[in-house]
PDB file of N, CA and C in Angstrom:
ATOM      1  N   UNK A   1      56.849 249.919 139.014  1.00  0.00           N
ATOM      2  CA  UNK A   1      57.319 249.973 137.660  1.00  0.00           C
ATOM      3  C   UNK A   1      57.083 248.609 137.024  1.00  0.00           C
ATOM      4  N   UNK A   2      56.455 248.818 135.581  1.00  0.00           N
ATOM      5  CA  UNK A   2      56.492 247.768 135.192  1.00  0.00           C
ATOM      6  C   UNK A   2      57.505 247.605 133.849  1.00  0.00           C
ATOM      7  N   UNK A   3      58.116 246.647 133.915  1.00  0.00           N
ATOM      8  CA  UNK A   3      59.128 246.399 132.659  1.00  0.00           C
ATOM      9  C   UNK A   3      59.105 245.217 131.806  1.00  0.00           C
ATOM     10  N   UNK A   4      59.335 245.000 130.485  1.00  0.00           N
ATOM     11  CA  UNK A   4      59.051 244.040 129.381  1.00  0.00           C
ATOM     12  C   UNK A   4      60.126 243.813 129.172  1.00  0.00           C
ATOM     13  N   UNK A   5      60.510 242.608 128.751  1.00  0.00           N
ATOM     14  CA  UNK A   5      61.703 241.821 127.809  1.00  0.00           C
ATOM     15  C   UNK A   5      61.407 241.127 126.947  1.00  0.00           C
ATOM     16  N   UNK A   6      62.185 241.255 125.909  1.00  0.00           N
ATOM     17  CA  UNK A   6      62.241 240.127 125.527  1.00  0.00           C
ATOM     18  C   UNK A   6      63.900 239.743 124.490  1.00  0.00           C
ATOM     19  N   UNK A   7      63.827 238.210 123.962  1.00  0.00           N
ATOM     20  CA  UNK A   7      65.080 237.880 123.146  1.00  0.00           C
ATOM     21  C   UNK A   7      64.663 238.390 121.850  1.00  0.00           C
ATOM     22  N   UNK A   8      66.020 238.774 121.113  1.00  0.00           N
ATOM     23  CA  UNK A   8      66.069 239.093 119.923  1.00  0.00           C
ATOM     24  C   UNK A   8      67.047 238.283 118.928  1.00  0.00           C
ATOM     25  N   UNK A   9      66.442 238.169 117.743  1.00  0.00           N
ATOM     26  CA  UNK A   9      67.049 237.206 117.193  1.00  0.00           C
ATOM     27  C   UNK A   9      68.724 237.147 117.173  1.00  0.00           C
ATOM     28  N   UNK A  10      69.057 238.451 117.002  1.00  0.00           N
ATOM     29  CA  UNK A  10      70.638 238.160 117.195  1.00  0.00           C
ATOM     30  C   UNK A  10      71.264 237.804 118.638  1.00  0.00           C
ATOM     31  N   UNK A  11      70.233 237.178 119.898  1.00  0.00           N
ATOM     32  CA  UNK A  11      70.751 236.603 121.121  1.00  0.00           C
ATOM     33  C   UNK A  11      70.573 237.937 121.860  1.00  0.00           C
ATOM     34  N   UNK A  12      70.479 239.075 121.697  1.00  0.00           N
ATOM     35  CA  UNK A  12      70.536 240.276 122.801  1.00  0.00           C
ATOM     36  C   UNK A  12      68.955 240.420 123.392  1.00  0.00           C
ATOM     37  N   UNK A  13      68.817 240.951 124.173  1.00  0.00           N
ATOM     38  CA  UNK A  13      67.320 241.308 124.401  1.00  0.00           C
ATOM     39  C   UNK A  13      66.958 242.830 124.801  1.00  0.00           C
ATOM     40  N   UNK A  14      65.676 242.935 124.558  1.00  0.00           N
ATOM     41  CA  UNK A  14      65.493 244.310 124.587  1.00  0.00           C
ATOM     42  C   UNK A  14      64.583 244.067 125.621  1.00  0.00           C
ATOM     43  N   UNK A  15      64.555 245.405 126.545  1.00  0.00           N
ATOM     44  CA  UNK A  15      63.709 245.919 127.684  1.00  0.00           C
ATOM     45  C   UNK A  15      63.582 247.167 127.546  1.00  0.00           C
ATOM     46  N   UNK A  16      61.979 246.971 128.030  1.00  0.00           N
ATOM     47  CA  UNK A  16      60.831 248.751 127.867  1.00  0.00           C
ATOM     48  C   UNK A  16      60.200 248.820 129.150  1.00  0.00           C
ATOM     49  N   UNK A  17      60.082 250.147 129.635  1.00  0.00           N
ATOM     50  CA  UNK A  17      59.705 250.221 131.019  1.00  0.00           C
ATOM     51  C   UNK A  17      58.359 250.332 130.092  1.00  0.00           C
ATOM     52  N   UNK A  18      57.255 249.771 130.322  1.00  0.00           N
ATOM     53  CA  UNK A  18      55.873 250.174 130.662  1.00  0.00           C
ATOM     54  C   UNK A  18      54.859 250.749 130.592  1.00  0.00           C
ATOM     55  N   UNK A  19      55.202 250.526 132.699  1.00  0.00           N
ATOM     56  CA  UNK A  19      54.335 251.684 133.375  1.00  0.00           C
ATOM     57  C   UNK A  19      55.379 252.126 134.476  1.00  0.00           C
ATOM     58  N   UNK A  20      55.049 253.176 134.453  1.00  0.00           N
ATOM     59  CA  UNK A  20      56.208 253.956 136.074  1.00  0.00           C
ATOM     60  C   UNK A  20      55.077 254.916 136.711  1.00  0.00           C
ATOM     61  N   UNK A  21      54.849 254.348 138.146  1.00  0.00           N
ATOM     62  CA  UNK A  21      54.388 255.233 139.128  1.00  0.00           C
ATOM     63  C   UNK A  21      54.530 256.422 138.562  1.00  0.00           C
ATOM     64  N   UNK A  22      53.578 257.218 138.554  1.00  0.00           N
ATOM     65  CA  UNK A  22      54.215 258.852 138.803  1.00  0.00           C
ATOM     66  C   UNK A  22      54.290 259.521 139.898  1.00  0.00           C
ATOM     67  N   UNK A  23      53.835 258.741 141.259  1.00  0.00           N
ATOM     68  CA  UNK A  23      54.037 259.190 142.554  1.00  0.00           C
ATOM     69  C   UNK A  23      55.400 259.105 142.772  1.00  0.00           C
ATOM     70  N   UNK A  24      55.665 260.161 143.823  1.00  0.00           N
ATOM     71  CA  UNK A  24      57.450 259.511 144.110  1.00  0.00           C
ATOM     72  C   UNK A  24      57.288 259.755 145.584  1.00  0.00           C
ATOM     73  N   UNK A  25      55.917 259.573 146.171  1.00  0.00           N
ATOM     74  CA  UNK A  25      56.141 258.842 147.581  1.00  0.00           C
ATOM     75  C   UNK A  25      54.718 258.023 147.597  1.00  0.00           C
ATOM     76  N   UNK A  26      54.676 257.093 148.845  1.00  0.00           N
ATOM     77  CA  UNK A  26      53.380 256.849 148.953  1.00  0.00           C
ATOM     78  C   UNK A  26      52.422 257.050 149.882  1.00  0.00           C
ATOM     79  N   UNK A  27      51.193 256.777 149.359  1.00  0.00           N
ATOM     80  CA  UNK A  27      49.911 257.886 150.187  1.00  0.00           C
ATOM     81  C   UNK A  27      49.281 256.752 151.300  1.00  0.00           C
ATOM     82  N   UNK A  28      50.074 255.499 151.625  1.00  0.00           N
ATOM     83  CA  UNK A  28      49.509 254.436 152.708  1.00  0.00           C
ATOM     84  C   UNK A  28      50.124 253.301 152.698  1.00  0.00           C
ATOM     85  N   UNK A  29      50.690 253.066 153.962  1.00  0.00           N
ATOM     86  CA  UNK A  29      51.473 251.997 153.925  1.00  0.00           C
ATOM     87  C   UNK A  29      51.194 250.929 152.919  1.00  0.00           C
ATOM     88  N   UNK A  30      51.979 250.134 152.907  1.00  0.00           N
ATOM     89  CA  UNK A  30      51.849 248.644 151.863  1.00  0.00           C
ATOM     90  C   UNK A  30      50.446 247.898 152.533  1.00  0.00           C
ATOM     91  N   UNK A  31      49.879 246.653 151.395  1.00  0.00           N
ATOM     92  CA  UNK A  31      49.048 246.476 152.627  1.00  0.00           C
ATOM     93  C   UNK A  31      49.300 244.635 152.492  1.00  0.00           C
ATOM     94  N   UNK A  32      48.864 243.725 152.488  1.00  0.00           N
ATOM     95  CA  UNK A  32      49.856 242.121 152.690  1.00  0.00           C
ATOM     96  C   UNK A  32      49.037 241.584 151.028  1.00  0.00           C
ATOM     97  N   UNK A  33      49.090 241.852 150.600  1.00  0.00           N
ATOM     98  CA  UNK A  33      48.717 241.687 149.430  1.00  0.00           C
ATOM     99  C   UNK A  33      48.804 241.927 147.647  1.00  0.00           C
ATOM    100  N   UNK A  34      49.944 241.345 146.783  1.00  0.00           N
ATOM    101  CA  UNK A  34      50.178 242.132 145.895  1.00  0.00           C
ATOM    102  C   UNK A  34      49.134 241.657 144.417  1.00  0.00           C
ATOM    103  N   UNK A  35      48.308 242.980 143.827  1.00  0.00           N
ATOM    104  CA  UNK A  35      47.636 241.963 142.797  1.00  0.00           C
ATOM    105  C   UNK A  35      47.869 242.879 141.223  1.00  0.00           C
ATOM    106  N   UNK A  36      48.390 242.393 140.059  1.00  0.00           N
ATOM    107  CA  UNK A  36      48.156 242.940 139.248  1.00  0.00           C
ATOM    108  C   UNK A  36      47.889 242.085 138.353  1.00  0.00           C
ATOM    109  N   UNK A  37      47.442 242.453 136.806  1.00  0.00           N
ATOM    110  CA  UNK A  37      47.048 241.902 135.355  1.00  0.00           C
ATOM    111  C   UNK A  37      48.324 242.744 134.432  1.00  0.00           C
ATOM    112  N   UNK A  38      48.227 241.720 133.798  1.00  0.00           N
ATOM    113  CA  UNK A  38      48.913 242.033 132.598  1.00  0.00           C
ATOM    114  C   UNK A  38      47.693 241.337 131.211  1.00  0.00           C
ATOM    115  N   UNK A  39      47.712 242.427 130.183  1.00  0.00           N
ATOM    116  CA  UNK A  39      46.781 241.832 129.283  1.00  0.00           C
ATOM    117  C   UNK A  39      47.498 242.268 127.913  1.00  0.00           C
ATOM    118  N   UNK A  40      47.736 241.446 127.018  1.00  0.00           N
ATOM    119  CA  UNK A  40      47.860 242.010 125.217  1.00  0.00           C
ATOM    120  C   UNK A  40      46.937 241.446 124.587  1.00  0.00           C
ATOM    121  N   UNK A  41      45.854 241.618 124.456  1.00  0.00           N
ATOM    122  CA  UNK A  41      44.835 240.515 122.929  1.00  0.00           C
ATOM    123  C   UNK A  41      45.659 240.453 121.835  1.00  0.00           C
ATOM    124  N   UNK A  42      46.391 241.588 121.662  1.00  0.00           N
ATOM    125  CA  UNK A  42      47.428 241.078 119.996  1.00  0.00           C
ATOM    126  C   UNK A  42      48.015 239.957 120.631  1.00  0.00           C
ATOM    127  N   UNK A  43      48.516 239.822 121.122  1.00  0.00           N
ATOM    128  CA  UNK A  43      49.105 238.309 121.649  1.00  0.00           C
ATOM    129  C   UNK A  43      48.448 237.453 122.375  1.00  0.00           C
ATOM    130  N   UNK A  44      46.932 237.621 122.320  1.00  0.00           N
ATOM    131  CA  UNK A  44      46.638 236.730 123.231  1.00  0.00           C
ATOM    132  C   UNK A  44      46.996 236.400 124.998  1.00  0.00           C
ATOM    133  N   UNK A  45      47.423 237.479 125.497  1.00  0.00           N
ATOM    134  CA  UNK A  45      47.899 237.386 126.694  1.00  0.00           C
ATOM    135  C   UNK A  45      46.775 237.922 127.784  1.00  0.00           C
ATOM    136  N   UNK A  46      46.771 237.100 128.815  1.00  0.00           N
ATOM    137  CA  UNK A  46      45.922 237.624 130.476  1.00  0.00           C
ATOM    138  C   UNK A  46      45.944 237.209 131.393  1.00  0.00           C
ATOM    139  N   UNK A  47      46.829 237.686 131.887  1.00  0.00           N
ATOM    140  CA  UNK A  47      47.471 237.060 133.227  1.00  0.00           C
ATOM    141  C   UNK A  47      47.067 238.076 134.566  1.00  0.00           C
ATOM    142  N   UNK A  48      47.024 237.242 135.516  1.00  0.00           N
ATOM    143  CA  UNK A  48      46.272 237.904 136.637  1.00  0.00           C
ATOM    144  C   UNK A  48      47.426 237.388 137.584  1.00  0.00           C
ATOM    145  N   UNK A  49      48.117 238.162 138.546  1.00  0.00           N
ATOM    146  CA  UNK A  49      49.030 237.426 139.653  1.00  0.00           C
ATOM    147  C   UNK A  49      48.596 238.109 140.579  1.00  0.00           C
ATOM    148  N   UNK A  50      48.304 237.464 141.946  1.00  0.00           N
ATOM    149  CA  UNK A  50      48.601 237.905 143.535  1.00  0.00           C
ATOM    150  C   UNK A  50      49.043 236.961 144.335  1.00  0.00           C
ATOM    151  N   UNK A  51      49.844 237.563 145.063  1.00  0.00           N
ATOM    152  CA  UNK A  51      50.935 237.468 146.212  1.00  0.00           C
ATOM    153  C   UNK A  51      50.244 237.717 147.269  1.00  0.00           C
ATOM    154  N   UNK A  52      50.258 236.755 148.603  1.00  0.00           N
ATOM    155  CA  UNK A  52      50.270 237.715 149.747  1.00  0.00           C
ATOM    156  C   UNK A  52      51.665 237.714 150.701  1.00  0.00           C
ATOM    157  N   UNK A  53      51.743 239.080 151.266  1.00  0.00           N
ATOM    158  CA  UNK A  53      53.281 238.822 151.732  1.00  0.00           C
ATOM    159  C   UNK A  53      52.650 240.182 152.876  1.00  0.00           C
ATOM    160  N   UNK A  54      52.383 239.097 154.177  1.00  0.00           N
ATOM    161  CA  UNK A  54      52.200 239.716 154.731  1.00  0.00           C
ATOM    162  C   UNK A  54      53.587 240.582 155.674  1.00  0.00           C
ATOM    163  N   UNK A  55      54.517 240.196 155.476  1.00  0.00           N
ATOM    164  CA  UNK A  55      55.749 241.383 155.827  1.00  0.00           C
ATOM    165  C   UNK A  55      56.589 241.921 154.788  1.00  0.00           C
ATOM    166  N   UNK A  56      55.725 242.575 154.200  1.00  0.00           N
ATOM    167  CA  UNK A  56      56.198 243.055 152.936  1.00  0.00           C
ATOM    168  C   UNK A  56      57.328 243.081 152.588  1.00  0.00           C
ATOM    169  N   UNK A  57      57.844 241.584 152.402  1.00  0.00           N
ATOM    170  CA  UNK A  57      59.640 241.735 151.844  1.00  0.00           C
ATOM    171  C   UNK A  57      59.615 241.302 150.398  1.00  0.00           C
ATOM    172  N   UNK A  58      58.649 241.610 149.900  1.00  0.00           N
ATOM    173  CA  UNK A  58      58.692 241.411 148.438  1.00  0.00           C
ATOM    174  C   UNK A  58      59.430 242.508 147.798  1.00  0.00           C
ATOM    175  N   UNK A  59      60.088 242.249 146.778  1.00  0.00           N
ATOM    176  CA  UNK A  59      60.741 243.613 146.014  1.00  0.00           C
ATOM    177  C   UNK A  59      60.301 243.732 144.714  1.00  0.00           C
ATOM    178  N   UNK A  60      60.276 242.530 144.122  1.00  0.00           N
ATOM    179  CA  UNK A  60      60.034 242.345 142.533  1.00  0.00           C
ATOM    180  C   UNK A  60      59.444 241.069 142.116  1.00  0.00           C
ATOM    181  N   UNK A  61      58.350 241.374 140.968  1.00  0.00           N
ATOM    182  CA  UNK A  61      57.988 239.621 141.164  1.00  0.00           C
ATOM    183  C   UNK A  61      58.433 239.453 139.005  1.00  0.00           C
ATOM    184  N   UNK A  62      59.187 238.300 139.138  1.00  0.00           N
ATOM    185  CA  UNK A  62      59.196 238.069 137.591  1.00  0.00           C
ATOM    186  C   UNK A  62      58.020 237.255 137.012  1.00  0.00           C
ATOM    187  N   UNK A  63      57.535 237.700 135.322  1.00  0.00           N
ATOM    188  CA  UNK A  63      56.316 236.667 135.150  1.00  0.00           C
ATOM    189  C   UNK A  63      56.970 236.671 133.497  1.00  0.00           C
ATOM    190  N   UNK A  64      56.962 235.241 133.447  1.00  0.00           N
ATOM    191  CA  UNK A  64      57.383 234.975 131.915  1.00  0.00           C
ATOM    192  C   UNK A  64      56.593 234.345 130.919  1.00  0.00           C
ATOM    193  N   UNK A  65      56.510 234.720 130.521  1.00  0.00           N
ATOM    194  CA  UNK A  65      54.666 234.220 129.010  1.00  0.00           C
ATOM    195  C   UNK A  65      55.679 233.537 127.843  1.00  0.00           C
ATOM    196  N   UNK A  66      55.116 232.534 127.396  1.00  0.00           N
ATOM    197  CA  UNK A  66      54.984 232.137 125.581  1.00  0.00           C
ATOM    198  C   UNK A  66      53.963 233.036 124.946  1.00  0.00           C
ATOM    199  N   UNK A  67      54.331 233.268 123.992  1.00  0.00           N
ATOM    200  CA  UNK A  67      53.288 233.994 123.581  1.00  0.00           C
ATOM    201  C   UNK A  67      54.065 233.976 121.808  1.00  0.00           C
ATOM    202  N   UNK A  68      52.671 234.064 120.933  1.00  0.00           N
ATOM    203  CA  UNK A  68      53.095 233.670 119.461  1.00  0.00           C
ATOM    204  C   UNK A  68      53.839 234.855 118.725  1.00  0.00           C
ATOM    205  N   UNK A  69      54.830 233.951 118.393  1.00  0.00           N
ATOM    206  CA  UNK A  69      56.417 235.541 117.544  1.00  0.00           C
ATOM    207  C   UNK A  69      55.698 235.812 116.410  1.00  0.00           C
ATOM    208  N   UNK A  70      54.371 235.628 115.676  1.00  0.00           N
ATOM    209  CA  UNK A  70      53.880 235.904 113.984  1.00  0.00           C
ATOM    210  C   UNK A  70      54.412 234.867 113.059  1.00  0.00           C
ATOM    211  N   UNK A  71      55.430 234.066 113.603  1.00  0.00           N
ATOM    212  CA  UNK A  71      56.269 233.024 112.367  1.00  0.00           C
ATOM    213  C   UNK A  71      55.407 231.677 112.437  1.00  0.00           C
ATOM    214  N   UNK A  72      54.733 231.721 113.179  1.00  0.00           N
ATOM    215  CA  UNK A  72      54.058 230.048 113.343  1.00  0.00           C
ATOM    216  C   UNK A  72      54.995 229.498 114.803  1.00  0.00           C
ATOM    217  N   UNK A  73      55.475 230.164 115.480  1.00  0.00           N
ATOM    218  CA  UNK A  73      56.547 229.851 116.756  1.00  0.00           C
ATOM    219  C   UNK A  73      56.285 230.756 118.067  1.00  0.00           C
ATOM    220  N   UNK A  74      56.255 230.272 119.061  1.00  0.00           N
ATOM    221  CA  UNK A  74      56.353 231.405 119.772  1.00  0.00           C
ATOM    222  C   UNK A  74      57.403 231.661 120.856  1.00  0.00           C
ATOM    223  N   UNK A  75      58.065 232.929 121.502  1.00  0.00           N
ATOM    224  CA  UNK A  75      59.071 233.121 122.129  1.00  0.00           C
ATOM    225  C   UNK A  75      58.101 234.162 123.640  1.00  0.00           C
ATOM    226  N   UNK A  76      59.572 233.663 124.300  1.00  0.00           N
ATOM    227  CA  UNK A  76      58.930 234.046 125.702  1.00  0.00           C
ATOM    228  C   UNK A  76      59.809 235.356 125.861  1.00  0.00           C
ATOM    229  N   UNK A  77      58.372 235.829 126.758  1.00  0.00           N
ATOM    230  CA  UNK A  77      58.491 237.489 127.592  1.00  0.00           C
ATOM    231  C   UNK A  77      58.180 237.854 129.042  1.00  0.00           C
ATOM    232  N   UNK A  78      59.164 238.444 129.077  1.00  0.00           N
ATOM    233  CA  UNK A  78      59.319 238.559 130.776  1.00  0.00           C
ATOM    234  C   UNK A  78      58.947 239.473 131.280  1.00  0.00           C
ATOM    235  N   UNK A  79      58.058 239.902 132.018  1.00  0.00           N
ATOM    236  CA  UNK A  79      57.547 240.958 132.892  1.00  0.00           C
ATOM    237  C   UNK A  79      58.215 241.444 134.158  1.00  0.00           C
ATOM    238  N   UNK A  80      58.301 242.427 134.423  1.00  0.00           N
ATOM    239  CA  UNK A  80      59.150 242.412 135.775  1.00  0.00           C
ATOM    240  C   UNK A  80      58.593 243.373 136.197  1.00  0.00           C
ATOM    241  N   UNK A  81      57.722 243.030 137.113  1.00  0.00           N
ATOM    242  CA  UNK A  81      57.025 244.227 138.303  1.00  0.00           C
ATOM    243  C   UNK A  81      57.776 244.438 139.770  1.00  0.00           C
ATOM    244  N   UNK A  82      58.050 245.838 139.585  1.00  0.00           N
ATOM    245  CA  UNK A  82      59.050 245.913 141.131  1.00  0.00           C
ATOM    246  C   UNK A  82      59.021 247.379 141.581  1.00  0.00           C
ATOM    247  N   UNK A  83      59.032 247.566 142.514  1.00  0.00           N
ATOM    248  CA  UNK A  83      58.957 249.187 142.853  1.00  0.00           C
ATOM    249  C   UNK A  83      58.702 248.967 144.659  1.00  0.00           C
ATOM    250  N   UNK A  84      58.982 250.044 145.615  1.00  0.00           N
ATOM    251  CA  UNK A  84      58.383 250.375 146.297  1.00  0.00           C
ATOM    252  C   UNK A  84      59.236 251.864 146.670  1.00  0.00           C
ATOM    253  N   UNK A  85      57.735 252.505 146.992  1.00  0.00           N
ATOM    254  CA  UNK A  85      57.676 253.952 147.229  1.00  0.00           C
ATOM    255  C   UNK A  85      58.221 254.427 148.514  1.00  0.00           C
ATOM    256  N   UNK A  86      59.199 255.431 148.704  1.00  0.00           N
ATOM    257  CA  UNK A  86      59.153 255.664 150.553  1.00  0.00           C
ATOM    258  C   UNK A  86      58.309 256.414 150.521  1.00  0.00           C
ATOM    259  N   UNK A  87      58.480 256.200 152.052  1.00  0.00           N
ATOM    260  CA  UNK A  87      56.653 256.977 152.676  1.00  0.00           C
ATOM    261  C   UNK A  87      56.559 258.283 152.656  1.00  0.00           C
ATOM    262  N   UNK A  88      55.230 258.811 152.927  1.00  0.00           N
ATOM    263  CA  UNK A  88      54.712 260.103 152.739  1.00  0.00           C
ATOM    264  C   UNK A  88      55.689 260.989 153.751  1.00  0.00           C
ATOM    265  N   UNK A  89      55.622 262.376 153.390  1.00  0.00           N
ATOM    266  CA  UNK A  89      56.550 263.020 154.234  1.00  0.00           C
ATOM    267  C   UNK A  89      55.790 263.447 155.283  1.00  0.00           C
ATOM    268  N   UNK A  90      54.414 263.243 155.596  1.00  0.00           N
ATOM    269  CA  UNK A  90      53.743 263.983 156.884  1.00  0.00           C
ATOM    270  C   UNK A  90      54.043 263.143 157.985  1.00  0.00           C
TER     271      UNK A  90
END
């Protein structure tokens, strides 16, 4: 799952899931390696992260961007990639 944040001017923040798996098991173990992108061109954003974790005790990884608010300022957004699937039932 991937999830967005961000602050809002009255101090609260809002969060949007994404992307959500639509699997709800998985088709092969984990493997020691985590890699995804995140991209917006409206904002100028492209970020590439990998992890290796070879005993997969990763759960969630946070990634937080500046990125320009339209006012001449820019405010930061938080990504939060986290998920893992239990295994296949065979």
């Amino acid at each position: 799952m991937v999830k967005v944040t961000r602050s809002l001017a009255t101090g609260r923040q809002s969060t949007m899931t994404l992307f959500r798996n639509p699997l709800d098991r998985r088709e092969a173990p984990p493997g020691e390696r985590i890699r995804t992108g995140i991209s917006s061109p409206a904002q100028g954003l492209d970020v590439e992260v990998a992890i290796t974790d070879p005993e997969a005790v990763v759960t969630r990884i946070r990634v937080a961007c500046r990125v320009p608010d339209g006012k001449g300022a820019t405010e930061e957004v938080e990504f939060l990639l986290k998920g893992s699937l239990p295994p296949s039932g065979s």
